[in-house]
PDB file of N, CA and C in Angstrom:
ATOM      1  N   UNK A   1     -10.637  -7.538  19.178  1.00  0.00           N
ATOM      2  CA  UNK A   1      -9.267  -7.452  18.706  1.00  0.00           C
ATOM      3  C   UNK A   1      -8.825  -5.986  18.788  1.00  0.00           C
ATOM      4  N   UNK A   2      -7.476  -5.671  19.532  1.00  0.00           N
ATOM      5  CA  UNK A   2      -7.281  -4.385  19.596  1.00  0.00           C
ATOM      6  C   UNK A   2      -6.682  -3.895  18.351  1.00  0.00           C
ATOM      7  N   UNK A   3      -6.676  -2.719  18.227  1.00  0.00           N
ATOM      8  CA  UNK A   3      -6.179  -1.995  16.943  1.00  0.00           C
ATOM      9  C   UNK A   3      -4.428  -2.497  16.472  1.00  0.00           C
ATOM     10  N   UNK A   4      -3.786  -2.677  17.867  1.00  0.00           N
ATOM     11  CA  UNK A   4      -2.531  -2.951  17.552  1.00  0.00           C
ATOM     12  C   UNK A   4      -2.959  -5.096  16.655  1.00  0.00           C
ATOM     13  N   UNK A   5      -3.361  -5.437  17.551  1.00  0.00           N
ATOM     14  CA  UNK A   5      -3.677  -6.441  17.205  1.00  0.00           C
ATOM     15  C   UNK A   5      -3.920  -7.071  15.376  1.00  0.00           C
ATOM     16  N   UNK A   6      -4.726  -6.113  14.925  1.00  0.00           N
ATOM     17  CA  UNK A   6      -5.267  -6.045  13.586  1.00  0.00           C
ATOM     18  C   UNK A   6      -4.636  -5.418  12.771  1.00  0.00           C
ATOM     19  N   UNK A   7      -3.623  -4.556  13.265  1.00  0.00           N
ATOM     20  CA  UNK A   7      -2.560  -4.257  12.198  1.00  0.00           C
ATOM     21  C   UNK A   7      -1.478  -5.496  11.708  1.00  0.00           C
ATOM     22  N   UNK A   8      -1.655  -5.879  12.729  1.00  0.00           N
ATOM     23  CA  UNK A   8      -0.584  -7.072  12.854  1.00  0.00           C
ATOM     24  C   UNK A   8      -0.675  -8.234  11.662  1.00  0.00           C
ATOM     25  N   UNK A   9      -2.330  -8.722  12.423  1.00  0.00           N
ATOM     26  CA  UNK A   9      -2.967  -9.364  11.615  1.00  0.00           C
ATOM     27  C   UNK A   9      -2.732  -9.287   9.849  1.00  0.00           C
ATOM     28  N   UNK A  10      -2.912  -7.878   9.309  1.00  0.00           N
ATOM     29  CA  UNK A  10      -3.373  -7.449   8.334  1.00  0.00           C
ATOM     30  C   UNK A  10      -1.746  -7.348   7.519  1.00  0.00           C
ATOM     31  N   UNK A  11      -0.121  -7.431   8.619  1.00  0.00           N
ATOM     32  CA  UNK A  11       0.731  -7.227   7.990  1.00  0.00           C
ATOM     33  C   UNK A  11       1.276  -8.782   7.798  1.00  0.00           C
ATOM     34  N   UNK A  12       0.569  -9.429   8.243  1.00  0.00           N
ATOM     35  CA  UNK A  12       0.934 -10.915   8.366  1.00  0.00           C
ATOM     36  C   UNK A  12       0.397 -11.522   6.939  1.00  0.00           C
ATOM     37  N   UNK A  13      -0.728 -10.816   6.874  1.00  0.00           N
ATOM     38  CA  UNK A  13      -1.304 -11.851   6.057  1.00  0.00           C
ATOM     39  C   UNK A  13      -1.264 -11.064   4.488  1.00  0.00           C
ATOM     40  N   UNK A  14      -1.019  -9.753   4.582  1.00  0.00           N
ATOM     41  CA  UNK A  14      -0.417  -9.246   3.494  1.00  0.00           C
ATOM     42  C   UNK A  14       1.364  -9.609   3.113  1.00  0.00           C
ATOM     43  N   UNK A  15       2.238 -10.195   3.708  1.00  0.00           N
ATOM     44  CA  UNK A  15       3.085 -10.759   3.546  1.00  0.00           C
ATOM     45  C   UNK A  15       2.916 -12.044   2.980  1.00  0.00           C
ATOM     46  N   UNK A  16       2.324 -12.809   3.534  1.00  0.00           N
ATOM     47  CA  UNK A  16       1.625 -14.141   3.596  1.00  0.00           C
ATOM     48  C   UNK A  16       1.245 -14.756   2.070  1.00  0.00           C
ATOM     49  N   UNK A  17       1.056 -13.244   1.459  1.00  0.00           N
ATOM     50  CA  UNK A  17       0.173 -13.408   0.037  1.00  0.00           C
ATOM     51  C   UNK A  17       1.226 -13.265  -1.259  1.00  0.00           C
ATOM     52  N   UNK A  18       2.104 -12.967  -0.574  1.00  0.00           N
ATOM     53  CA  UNK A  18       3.213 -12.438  -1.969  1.00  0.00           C
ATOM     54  C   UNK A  18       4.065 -13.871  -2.043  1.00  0.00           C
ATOM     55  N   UNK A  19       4.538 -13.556  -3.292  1.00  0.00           N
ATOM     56  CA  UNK A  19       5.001 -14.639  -3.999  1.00  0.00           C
ATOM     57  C   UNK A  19       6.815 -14.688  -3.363  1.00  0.00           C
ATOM     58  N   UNK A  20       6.627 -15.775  -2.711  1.00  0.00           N
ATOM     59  CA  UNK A  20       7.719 -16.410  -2.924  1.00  0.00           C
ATOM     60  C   UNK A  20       8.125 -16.676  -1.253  1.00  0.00           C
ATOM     61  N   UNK A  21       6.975 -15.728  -0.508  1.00  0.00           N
ATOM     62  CA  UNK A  21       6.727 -16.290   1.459  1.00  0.00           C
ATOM     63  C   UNK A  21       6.553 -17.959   1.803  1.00  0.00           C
ATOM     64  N   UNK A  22       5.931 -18.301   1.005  1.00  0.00           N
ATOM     65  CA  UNK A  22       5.847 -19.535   1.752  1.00  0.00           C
ATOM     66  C   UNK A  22       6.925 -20.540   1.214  1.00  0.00           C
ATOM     67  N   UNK A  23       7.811 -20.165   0.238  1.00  0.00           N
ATOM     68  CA  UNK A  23       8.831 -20.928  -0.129  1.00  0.00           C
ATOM     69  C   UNK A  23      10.033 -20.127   0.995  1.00  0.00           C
ATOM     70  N   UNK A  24      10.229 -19.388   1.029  1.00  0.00           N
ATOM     71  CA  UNK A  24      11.264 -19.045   2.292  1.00  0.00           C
ATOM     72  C   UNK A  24      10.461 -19.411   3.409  1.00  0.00           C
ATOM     73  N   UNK A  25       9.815 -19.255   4.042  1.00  0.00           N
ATOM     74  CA  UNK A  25       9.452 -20.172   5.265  1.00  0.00           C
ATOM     75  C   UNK A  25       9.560 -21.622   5.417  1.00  0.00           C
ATOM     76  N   UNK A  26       8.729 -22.203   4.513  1.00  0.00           N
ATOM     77  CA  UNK A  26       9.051 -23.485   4.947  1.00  0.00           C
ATOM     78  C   UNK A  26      10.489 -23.855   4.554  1.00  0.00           C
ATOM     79  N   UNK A  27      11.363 -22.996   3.904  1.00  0.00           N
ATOM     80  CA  UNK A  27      12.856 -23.616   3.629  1.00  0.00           C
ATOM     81  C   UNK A  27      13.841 -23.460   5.304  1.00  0.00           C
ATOM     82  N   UNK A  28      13.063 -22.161   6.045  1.00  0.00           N
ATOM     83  CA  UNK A  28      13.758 -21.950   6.896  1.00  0.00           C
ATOM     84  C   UNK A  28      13.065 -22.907   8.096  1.00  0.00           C
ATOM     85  N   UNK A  29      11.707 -23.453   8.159  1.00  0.00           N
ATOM     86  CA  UNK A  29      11.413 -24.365   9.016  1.00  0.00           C
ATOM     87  C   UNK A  29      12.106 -25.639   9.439  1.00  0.00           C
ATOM     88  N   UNK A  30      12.756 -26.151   8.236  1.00  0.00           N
ATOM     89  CA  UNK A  30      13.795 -26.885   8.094  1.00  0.00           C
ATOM     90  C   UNK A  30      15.209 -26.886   8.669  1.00  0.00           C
ATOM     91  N   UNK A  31      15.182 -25.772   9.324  1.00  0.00           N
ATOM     92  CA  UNK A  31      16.000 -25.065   9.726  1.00  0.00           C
ATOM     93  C   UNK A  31      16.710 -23.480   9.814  1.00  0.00           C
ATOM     94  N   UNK A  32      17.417 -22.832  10.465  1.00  0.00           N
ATOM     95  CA  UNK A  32      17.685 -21.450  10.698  1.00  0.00           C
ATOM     96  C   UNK A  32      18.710 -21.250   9.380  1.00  0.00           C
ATOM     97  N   UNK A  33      18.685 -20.453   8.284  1.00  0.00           N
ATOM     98  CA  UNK A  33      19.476 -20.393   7.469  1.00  0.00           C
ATOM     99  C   UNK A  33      20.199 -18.623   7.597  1.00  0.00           C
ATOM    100  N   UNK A  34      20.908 -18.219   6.546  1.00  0.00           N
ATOM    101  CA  UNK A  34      21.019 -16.775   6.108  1.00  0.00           C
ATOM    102  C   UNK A  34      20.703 -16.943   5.005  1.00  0.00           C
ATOM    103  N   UNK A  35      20.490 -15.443   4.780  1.00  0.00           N
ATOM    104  CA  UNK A  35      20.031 -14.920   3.689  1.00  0.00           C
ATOM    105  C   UNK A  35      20.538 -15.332   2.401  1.00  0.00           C
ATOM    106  N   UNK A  36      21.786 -15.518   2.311  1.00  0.00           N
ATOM    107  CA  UNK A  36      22.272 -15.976   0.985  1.00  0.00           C
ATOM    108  C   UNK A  36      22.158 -17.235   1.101  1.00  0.00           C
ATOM    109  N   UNK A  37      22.607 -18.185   1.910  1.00  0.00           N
ATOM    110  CA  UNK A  37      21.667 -19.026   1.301  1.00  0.00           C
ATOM    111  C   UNK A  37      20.631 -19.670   1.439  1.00  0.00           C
ATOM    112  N   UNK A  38      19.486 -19.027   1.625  1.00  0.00           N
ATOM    113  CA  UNK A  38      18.451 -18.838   1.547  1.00  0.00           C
ATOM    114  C   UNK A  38      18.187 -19.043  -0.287  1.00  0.00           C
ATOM    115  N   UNK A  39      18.711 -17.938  -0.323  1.00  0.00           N
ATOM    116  CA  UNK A  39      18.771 -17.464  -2.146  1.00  0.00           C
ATOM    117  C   UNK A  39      19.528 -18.310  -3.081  1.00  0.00           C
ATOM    118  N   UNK A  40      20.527 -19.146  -2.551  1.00  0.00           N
ATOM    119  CA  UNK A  40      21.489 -19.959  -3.419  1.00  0.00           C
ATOM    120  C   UNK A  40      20.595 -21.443  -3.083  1.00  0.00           C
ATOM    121  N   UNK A  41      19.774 -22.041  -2.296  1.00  0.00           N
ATOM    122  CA  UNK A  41      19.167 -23.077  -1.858  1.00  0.00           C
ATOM    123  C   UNK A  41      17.941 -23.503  -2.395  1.00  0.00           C
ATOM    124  N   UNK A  42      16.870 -21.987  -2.473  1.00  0.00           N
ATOM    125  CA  UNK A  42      15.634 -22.160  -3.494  1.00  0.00           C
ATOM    126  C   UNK A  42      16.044 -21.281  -4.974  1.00  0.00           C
ATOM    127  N   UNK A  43      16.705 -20.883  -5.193  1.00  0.00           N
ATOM    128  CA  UNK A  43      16.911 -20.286  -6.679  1.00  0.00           C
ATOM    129  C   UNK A  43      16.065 -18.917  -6.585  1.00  0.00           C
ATOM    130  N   UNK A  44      15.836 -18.085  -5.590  1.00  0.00           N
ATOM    131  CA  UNK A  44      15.025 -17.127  -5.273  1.00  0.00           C
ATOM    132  C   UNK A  44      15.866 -15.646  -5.716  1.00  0.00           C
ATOM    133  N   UNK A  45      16.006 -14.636  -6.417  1.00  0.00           N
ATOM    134  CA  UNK A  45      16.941 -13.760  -6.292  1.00  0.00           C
ATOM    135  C   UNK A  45      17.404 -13.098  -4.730  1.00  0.00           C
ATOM    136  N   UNK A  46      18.785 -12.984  -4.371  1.00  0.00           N
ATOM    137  CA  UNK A  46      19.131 -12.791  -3.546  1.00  0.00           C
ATOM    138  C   UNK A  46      18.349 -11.348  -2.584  1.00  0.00           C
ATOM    139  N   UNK A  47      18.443  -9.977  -3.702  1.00  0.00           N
ATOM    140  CA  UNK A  47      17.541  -8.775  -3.025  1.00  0.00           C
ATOM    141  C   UNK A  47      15.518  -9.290  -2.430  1.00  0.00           C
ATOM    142  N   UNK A  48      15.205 -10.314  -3.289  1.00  0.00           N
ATOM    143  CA  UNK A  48      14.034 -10.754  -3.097  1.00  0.00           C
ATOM    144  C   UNK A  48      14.282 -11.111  -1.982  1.00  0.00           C
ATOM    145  N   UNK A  49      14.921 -12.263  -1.587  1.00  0.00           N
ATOM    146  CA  UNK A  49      15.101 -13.002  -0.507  1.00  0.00           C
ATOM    147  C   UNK A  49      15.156 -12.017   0.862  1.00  0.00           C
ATOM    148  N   UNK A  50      16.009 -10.648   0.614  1.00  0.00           N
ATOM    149  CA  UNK A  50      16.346  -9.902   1.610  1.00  0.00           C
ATOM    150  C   UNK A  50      15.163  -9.111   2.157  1.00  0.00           C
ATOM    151  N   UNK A  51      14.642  -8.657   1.043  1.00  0.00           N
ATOM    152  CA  UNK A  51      13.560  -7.760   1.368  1.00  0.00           C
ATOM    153  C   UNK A  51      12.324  -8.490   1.876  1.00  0.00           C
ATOM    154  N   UNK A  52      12.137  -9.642   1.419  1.00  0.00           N
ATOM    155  CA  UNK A  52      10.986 -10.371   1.989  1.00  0.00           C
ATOM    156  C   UNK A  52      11.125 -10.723   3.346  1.00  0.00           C
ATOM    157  N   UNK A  53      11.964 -11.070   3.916  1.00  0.00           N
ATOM    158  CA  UNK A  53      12.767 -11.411   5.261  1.00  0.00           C
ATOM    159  C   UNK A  53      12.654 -10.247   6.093  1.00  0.00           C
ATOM    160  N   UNK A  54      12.675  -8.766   5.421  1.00  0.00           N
ATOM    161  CA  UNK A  54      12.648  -7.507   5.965  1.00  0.00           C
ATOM    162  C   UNK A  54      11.307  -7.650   6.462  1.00  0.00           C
ATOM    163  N   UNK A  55      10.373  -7.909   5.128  1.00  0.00           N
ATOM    164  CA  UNK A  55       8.883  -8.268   5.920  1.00  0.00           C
ATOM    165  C   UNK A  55       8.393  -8.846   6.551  1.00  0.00           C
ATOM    166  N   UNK A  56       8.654 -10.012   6.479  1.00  0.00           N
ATOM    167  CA  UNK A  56       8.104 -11.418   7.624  1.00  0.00           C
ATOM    168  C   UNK A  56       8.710 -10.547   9.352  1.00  0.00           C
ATOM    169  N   UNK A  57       9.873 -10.216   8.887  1.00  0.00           N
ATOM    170  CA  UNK A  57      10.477  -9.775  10.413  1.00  0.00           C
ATOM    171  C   UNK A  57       9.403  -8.681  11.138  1.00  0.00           C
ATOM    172  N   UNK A  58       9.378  -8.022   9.883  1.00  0.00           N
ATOM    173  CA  UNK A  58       8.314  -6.839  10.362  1.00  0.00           C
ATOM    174  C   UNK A  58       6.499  -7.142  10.970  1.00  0.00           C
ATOM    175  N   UNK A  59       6.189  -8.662  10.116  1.00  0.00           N
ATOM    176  CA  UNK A  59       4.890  -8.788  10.415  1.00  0.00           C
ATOM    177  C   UNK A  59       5.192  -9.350  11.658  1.00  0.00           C
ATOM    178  N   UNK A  60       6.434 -10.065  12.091  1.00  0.00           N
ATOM    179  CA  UNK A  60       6.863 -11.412  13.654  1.00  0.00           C
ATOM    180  C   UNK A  60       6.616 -12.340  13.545  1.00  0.00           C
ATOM    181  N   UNK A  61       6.430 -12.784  11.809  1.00  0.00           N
ATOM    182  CA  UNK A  61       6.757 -14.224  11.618  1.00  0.00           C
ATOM    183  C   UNK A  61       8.042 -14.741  11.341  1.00  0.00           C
ATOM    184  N   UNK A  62       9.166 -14.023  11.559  1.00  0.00           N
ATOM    185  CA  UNK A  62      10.666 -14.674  11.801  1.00  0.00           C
ATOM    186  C   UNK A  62      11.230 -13.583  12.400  1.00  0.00           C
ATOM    187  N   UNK A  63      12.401 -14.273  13.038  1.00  0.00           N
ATOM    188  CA  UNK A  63      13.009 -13.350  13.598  1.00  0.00           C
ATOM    189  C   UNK A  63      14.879 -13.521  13.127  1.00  0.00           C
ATOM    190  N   UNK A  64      15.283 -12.151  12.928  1.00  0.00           N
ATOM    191  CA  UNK A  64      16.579 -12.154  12.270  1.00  0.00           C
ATOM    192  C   UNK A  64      17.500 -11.961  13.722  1.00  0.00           C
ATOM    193  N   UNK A  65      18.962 -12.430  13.990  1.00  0.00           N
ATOM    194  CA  UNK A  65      20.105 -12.538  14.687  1.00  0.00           C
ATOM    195  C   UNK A  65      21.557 -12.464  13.781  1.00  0.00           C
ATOM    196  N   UNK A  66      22.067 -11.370  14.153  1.00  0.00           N
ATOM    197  CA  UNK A  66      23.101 -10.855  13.240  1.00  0.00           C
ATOM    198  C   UNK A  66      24.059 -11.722  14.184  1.00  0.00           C
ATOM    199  N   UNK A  67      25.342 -12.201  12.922  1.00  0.00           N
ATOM    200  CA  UNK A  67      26.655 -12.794  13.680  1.00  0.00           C
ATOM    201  C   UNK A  67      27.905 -12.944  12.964  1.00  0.00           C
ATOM    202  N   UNK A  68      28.548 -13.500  12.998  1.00  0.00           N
ATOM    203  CA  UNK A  68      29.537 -13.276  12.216  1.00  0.00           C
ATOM    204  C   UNK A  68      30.163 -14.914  11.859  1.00  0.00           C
ATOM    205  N   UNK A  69      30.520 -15.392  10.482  1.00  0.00           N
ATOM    206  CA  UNK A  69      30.872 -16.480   9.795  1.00  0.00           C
ATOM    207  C   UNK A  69      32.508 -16.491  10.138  1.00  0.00           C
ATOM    208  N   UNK A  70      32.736 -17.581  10.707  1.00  0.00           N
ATOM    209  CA  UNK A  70      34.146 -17.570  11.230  1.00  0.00           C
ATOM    210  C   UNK A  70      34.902 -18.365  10.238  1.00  0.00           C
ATOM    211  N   UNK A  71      34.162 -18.447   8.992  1.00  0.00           N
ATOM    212  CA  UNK A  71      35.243 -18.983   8.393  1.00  0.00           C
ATOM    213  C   UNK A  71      35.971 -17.911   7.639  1.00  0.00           C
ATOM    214  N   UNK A  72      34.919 -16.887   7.417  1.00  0.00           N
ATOM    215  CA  UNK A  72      34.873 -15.643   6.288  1.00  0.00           C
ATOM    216  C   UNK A  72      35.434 -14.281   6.991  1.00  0.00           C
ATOM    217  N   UNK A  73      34.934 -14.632   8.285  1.00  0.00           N
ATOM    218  CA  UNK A  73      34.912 -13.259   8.633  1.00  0.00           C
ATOM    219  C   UNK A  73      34.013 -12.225   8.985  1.00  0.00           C
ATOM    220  N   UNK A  74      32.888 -12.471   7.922  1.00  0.00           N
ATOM    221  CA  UNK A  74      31.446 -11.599   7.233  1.00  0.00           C
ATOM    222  C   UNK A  74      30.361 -11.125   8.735  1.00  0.00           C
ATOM    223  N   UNK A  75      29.995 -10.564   8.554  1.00  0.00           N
ATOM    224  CA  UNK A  75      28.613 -10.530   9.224  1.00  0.00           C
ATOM    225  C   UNK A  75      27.855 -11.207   8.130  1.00  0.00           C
ATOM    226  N   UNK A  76      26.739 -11.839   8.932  1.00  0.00           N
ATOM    227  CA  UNK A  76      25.747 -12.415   8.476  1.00  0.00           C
ATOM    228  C   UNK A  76      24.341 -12.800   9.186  1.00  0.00           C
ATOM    229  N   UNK A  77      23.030 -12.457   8.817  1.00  0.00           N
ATOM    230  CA  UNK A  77      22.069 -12.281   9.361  1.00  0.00           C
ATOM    231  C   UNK A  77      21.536 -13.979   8.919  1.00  0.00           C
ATOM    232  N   UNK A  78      21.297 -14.390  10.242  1.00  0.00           N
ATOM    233  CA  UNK A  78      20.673 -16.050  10.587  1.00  0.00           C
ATOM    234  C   UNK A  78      19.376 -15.522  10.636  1.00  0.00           C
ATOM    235  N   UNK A  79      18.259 -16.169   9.711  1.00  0.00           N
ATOM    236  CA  UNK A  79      16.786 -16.198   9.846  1.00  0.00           C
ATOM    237  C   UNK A  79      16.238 -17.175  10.383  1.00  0.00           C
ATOM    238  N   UNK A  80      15.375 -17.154  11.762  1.00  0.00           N
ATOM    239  CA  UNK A  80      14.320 -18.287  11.946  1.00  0.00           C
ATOM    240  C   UNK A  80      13.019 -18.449  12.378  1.00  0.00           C
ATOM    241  N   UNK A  81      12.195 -18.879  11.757  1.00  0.00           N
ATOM    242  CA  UNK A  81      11.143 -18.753  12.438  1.00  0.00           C
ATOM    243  C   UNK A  81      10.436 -18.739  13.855  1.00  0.00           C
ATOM    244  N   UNK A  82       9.461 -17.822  13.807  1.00  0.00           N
ATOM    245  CA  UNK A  82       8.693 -16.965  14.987  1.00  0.00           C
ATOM    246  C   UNK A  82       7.623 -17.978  15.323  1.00  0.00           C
ATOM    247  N   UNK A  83       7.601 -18.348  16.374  1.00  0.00           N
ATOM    248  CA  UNK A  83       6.074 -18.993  17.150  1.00  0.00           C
ATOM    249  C   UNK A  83       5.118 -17.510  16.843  1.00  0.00           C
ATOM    250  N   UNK A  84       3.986 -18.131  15.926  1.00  0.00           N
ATOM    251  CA  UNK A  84       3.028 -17.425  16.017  1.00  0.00           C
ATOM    252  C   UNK A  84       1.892 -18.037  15.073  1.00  0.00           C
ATOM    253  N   UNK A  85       0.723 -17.647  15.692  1.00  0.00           N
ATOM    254  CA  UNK A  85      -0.450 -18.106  15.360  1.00  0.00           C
ATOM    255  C   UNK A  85      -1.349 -16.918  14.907  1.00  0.00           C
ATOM    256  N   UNK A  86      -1.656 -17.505  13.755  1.00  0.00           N
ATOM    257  CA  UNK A  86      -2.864 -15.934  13.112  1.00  0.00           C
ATOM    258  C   UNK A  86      -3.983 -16.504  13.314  1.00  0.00           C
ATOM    259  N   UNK A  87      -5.131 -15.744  13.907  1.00  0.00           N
ATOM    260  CA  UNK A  87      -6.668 -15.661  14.122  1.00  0.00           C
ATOM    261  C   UNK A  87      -7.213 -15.063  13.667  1.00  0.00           C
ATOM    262  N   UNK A  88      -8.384 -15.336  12.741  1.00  0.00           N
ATOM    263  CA  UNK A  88      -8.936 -14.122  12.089  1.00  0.00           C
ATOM    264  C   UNK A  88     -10.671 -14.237  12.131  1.00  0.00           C
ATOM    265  N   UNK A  89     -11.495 -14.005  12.509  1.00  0.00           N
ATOM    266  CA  UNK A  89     -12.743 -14.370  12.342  1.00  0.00           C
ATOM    267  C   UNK A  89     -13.549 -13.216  12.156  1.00  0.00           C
ATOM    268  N   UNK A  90     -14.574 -13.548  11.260  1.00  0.00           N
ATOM    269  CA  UNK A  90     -15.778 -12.917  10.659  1.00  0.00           C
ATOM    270  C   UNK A  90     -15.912 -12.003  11.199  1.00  0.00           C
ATOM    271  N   UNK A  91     -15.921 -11.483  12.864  1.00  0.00           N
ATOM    272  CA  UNK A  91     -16.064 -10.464  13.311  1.00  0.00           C
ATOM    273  C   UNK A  91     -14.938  -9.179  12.849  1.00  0.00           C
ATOM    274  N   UNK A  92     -13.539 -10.022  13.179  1.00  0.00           N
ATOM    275  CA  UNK A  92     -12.098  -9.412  13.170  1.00  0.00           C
ATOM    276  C   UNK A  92     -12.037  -8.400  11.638  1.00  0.00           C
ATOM    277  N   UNK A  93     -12.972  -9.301  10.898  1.00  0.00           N
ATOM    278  CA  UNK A  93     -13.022  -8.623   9.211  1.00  0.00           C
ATOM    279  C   UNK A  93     -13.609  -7.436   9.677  1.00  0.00           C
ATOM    280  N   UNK A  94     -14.722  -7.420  10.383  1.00  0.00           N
ATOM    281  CA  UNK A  94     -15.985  -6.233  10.230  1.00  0.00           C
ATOM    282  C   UNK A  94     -15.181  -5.418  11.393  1.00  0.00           C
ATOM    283  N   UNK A  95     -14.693  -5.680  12.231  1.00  0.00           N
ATOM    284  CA  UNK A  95     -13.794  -4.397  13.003  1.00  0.00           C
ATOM    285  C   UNK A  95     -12.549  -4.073  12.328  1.00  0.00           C
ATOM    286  N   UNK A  96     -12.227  -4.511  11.324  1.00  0.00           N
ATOM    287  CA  UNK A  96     -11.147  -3.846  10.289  1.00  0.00           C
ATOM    288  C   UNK A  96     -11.653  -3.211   9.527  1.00  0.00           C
ATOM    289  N   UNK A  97     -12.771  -3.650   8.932  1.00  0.00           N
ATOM    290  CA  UNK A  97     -13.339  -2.782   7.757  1.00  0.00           C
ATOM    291  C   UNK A  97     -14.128  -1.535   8.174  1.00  0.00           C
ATOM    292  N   UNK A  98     -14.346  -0.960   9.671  1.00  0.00           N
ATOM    293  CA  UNK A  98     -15.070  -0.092  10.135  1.00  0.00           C
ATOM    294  C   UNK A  98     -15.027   0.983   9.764  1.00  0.00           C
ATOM    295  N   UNK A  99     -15.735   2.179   9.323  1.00  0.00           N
ATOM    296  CA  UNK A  99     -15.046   3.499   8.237  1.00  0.00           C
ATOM    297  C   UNK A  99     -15.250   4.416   9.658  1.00  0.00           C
ATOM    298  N   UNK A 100     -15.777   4.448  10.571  1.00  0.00           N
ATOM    299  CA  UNK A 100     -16.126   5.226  11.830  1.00  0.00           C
ATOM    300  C   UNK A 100     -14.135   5.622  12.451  1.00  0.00           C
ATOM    301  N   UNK A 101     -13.765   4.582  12.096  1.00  0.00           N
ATOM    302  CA  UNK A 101     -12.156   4.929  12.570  1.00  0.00           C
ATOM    303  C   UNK A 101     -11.128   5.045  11.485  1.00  0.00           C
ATOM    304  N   UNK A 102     -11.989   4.976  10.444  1.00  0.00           N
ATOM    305  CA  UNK A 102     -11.419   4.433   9.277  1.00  0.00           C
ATOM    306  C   UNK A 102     -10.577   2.858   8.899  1.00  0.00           C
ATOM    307  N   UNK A 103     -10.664   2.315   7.995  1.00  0.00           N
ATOM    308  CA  UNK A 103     -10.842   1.134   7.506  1.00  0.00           C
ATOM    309  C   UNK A 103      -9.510   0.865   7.642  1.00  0.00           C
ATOM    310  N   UNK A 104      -8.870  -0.173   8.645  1.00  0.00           N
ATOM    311  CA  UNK A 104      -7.398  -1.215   8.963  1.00  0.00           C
ATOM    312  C   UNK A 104      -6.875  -1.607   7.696  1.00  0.00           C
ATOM    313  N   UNK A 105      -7.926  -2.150   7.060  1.00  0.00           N
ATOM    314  CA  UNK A 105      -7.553  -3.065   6.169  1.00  0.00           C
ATOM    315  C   UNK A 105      -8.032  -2.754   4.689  1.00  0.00           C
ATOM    316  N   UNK A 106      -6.549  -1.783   3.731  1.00  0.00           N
ATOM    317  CA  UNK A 106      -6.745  -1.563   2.831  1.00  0.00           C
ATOM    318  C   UNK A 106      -7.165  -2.522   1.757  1.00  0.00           C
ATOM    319  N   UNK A 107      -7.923  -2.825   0.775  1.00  0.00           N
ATOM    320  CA  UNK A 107      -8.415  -3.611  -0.271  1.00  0.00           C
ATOM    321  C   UNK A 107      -7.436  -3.020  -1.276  1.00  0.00           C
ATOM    322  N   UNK A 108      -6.990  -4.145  -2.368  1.00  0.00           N
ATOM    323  CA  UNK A 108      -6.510  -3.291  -3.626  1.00  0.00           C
ATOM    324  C   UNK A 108      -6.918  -4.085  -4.523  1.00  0.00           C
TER     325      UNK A 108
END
């Protein structure tokens, strides 16, 4: 696994772990939503909703498309999920945890 590879890994699945990812994903599997309502749909606070979305985008498990609501006027950012598959195996741990390059994958 290359280094870019395992960062990836490691931002995926540190997203993955926080509270309230897998309720915005599978709401958006259901379909491509925005952000608000996203937040008005699961009862999620709206800045939560935003910033978590900031992350998933960042790990490339969704991808955001800015546009504009023609009823409103608004810009508005459409979220939908990213084809992607995480792999992780026993080895992938021990080439993250390597201290020779220093360690990928912070513990807390």
């Amino acid at each position: 696994m290359s280094i870019r590879d395992m960062k990836r890994t490691q931002a995926q699945l540190k997203v993955l772990g926080k509270r309230h990812t897998w309720e915005i994903l599978t709401h958006i599997l259901k379909g491509s939503k925005y952000i608000t309502q996203i937040a008005e749909e699961t009862r999620i606070p709206y800045t939560t909703v935003q910033h978590r979305v900031t992350e998933l985008r960042s790990a490339g498990l969704v991808m955001i498309t800015n546009q504009v609501d023609h009823s409103t006027g608004r810009a508005i950012k459409i979220v939908r999920p990213s084809h992607f598959k995480i792999t992780l195996t026993p080895q992938d741990i021990l080439e993250m945890m390597e201290e020779d390059r220093g360690p990928l994958l912070i513990l807390r």
